[in-house]
PDB file of N, CA and C in Angstrom:
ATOM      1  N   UNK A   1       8.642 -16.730  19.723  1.00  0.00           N
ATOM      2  CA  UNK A   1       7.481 -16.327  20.481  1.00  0.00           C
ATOM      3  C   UNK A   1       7.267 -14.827  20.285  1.00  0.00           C
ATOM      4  N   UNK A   2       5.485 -14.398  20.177  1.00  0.00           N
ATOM      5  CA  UNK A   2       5.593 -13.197  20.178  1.00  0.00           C
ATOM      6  C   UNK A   2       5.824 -12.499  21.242  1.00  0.00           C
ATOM      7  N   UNK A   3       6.187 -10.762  20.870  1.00  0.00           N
ATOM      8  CA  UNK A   3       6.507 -10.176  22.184  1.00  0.00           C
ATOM      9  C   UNK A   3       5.219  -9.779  23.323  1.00  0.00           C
ATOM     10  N   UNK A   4       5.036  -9.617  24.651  1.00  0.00           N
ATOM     11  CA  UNK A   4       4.296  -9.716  24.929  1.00  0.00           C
ATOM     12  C   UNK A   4       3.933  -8.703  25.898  1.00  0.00           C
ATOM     13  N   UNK A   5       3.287  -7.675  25.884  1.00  0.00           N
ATOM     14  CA  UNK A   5       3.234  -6.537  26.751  1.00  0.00           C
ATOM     15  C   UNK A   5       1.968  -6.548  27.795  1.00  0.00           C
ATOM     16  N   UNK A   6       2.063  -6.772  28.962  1.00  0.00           N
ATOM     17  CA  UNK A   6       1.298  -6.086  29.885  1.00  0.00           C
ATOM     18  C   UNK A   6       1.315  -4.674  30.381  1.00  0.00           C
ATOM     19  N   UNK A   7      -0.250  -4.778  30.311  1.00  0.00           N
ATOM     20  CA  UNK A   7       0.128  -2.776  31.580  1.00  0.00           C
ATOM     21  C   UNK A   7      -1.339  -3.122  32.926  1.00  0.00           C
ATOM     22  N   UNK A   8      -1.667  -4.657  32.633  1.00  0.00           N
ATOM     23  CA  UNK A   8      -2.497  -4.318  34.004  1.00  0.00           C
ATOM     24  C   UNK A   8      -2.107  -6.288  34.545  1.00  0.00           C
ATOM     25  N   UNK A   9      -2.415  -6.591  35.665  1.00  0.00           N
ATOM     26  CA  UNK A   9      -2.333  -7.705  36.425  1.00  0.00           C
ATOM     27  C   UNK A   9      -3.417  -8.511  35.325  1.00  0.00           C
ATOM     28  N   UNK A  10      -2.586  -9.671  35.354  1.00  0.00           N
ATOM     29  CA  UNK A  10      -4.171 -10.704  34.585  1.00  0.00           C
ATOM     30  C   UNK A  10      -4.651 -11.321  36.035  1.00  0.00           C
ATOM     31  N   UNK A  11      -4.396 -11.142  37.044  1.00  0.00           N
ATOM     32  CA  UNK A  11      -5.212 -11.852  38.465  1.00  0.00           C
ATOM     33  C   UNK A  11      -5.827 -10.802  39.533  1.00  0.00           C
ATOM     34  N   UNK A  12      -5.367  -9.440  39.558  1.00  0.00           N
ATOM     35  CA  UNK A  12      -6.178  -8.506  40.290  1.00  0.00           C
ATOM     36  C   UNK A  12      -6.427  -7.451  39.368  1.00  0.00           C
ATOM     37  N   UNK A  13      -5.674  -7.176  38.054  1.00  0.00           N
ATOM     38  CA  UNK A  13      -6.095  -5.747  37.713  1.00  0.00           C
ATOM     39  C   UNK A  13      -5.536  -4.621  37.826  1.00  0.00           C
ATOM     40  N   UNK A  14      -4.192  -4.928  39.507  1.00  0.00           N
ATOM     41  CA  UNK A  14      -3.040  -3.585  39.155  1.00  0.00           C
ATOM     42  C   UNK A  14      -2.156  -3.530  38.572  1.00  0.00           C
ATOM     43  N   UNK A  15      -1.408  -2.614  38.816  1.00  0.00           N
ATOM     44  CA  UNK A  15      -0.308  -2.147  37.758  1.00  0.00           C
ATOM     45  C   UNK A  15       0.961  -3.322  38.179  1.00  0.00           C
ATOM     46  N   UNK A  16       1.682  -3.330  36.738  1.00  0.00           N
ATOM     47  CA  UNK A  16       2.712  -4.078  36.926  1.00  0.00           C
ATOM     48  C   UNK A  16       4.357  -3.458  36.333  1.00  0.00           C
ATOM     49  N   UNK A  17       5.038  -3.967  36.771  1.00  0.00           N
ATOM     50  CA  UNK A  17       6.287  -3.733  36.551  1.00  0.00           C
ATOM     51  C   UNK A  17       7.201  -4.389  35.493  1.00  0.00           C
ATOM     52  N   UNK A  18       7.849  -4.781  34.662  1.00  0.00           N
ATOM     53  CA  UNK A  18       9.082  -5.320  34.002  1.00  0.00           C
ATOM     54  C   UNK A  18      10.570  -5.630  34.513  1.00  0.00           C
ATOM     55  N   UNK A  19      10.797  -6.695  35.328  1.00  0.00           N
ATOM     56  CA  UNK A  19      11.826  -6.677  35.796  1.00  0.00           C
ATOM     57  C   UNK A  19      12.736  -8.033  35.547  1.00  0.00           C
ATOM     58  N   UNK A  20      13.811  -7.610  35.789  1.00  0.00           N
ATOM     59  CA  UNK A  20      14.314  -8.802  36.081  1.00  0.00           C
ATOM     60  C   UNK A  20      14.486 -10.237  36.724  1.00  0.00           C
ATOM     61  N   UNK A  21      14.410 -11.097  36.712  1.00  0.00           N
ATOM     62  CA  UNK A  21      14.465 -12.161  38.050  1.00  0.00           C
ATOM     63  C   UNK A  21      15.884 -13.168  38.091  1.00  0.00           C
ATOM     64  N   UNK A  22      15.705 -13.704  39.059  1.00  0.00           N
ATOM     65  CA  UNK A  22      16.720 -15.332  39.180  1.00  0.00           C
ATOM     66  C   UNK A  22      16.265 -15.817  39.595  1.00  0.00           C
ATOM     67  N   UNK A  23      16.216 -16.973  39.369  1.00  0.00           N
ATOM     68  CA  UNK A  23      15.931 -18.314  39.588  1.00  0.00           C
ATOM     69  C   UNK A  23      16.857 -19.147  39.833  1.00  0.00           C
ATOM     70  N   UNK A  24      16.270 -20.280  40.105  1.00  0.00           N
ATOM     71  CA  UNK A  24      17.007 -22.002  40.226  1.00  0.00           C
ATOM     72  C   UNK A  24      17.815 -21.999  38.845  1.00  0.00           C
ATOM     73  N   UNK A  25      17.477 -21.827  37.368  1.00  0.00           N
ATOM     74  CA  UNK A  25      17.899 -22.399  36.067  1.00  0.00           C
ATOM     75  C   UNK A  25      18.343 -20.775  35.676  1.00  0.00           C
ATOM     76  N   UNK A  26      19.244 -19.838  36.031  1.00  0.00           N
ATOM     77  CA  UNK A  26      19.607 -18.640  35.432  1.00  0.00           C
ATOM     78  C   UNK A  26      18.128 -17.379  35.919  1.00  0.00           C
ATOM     79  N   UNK A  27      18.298 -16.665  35.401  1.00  0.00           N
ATOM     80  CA  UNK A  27      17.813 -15.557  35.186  1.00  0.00           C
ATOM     81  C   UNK A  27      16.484 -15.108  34.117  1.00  0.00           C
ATOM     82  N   UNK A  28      15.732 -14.291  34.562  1.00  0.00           N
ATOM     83  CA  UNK A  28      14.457 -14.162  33.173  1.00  0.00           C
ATOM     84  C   UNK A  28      13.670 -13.020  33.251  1.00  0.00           C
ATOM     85  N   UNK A  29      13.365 -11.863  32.397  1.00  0.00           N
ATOM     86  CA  UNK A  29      12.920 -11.373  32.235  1.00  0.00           C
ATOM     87  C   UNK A  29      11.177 -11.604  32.756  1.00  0.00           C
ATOM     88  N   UNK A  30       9.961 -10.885  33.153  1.00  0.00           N
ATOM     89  CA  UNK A  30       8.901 -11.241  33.411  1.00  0.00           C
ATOM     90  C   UNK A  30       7.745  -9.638  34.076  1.00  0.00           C
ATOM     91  N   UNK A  31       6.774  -9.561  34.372  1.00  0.00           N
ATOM     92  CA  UNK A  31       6.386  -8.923  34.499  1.00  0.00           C
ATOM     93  C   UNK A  31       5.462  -9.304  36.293  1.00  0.00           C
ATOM     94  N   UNK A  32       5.859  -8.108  37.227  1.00  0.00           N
ATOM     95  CA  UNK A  32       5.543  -8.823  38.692  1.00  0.00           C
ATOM     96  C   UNK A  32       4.493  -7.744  39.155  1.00  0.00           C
ATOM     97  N   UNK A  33       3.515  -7.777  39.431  1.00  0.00           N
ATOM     98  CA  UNK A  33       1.955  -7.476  40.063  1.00  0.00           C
ATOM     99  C   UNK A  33       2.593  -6.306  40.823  1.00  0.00           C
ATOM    100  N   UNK A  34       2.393  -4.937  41.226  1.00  0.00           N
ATOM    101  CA  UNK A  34       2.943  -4.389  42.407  1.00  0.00           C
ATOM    102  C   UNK A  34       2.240  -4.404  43.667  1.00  0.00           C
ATOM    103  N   UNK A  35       0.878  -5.148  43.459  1.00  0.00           N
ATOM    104  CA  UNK A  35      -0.359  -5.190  43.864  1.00  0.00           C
ATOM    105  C   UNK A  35      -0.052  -6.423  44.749  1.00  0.00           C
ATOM    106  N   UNK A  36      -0.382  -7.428  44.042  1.00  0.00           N
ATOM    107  CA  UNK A  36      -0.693  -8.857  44.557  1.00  0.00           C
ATOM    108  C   UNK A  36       0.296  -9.904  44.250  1.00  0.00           C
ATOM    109  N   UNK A  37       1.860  -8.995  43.506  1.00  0.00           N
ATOM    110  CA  UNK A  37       3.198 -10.051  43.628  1.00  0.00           C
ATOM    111  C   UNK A  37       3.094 -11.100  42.254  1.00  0.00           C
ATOM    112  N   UNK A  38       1.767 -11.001  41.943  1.00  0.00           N
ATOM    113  CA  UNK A  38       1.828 -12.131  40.427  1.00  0.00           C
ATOM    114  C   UNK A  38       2.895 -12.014  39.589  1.00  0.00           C
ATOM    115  N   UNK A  39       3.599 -13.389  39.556  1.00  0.00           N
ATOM    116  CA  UNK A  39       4.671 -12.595  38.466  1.00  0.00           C
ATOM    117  C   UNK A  39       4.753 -13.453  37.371  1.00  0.00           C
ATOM    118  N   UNK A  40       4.490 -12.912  36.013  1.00  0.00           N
ATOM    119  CA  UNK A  40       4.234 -13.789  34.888  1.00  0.00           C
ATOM    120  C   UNK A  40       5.424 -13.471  33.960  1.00  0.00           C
ATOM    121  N   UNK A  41       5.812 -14.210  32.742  1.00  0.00           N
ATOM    122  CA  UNK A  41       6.311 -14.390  31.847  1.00  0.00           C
ATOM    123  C   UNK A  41       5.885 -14.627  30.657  1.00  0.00           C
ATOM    124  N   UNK A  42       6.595 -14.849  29.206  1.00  0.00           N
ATOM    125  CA  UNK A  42       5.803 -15.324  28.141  1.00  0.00           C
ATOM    126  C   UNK A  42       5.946 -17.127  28.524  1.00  0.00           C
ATOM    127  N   UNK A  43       6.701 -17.630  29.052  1.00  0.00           N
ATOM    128  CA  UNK A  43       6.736 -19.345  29.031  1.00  0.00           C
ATOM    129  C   UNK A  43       5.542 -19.585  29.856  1.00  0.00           C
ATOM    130  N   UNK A  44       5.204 -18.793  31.310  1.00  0.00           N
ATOM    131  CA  UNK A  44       3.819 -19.381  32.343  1.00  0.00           C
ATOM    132  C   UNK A  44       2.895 -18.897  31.277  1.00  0.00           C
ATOM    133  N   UNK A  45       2.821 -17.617  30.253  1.00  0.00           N
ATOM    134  CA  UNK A  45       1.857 -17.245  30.171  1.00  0.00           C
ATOM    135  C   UNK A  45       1.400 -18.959  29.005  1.00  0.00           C
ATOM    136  N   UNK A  46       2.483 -19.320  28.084  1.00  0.00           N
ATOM    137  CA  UNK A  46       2.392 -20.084  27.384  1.00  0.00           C
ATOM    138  C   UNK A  46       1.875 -21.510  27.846  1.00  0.00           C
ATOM    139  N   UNK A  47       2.345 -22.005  29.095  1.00  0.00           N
ATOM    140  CA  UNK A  47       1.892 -23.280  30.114  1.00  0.00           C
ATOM    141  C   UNK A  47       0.551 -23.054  30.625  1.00  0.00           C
ATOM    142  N   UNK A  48       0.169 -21.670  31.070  1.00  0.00           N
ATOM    143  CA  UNK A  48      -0.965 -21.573  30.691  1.00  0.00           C
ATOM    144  C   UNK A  48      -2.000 -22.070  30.336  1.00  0.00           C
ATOM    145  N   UNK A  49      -1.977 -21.692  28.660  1.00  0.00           N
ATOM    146  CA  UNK A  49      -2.529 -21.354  27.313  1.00  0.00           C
ATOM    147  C   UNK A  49      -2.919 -23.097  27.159  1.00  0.00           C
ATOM    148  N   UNK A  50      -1.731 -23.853  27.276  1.00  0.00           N
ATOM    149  CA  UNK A  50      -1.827 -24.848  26.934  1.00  0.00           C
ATOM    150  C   UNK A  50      -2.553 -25.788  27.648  1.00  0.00           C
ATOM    151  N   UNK A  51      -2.498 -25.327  29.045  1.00  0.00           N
ATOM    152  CA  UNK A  51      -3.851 -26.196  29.912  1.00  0.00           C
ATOM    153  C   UNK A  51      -5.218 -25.855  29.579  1.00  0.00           C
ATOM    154  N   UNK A  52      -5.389 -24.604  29.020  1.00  0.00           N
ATOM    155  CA  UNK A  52      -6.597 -24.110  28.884  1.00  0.00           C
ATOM    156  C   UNK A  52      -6.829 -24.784  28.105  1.00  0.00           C
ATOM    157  N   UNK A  53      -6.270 -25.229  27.015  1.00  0.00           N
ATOM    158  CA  UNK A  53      -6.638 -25.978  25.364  1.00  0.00           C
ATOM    159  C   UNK A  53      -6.178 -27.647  25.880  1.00  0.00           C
ATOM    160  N   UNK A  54      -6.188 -27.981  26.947  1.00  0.00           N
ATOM    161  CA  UNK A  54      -6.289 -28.964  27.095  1.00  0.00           C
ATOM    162  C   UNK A  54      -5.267 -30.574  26.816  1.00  0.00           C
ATOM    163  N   UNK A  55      -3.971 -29.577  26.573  1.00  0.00           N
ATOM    164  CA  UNK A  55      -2.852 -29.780  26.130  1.00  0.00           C
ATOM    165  C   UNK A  55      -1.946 -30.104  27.474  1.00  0.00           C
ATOM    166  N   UNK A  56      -1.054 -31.615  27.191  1.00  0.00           N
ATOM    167  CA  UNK A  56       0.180 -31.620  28.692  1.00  0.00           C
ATOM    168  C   UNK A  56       1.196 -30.903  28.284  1.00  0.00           C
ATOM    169  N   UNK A  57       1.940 -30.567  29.092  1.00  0.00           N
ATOM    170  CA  UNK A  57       3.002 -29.771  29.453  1.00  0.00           C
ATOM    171  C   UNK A  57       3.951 -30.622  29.492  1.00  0.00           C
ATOM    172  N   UNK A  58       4.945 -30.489  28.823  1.00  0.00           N
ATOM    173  CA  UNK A  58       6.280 -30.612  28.783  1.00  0.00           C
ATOM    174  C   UNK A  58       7.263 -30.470  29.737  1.00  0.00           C
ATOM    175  N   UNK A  59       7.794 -31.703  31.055  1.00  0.00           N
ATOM    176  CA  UNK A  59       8.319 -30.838  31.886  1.00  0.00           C
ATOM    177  C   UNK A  59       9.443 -31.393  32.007  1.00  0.00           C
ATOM    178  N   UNK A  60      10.306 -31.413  32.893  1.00  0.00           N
ATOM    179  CA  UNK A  60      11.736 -31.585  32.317  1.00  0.00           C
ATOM    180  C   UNK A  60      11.977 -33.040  32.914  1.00  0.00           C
ATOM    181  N   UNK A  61      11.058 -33.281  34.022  1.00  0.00           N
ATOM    182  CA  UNK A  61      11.268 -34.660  34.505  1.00  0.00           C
ATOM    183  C   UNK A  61      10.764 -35.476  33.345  1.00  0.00           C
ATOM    184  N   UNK A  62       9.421 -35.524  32.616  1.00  0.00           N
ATOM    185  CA  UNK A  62       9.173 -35.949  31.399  1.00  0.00           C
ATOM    186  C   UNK A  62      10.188 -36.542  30.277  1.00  0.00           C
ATOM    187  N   UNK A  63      11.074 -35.630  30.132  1.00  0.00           N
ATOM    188  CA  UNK A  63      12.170 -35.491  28.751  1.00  0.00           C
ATOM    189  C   UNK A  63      13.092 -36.250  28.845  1.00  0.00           C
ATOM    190  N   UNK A  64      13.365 -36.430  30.787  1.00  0.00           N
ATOM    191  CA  UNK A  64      14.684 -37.588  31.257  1.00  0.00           C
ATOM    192  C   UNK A  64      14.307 -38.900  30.502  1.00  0.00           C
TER     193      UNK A  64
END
């Protein structure tokens, strides 16, 4: 995947941060709104992408 740089919110427009997270499944890199808390990644940005184009998503209950 390419690399993927934000410097403004894709849902309000402010500034965002690069941080770390945890989760349920480990840990992940992502970028979080300081504004309005949005916090994206390259995989949401990619799940996304793929609803837009009209494409299902792959989800893990699926794969069982």
């Amino acid at each position: 995947m390419d690399k993927i740089f934000l410097t403004k919110c894709l849902r309000c427009g402010g500034a965002v941060a690069y941080d770390k997270f945890y989760g349920t499944h480990g840990q992940f890199w992502g970028w979080k709104c300081l504004i309005c808390g949005e916090i994206v990644d390259p995989v949401i940005l990619n799940n996304r992408q793929l609803m837009i184009d009209g494409r299902e998503i792959n989800t893990r209950r699926e794969r069982r």
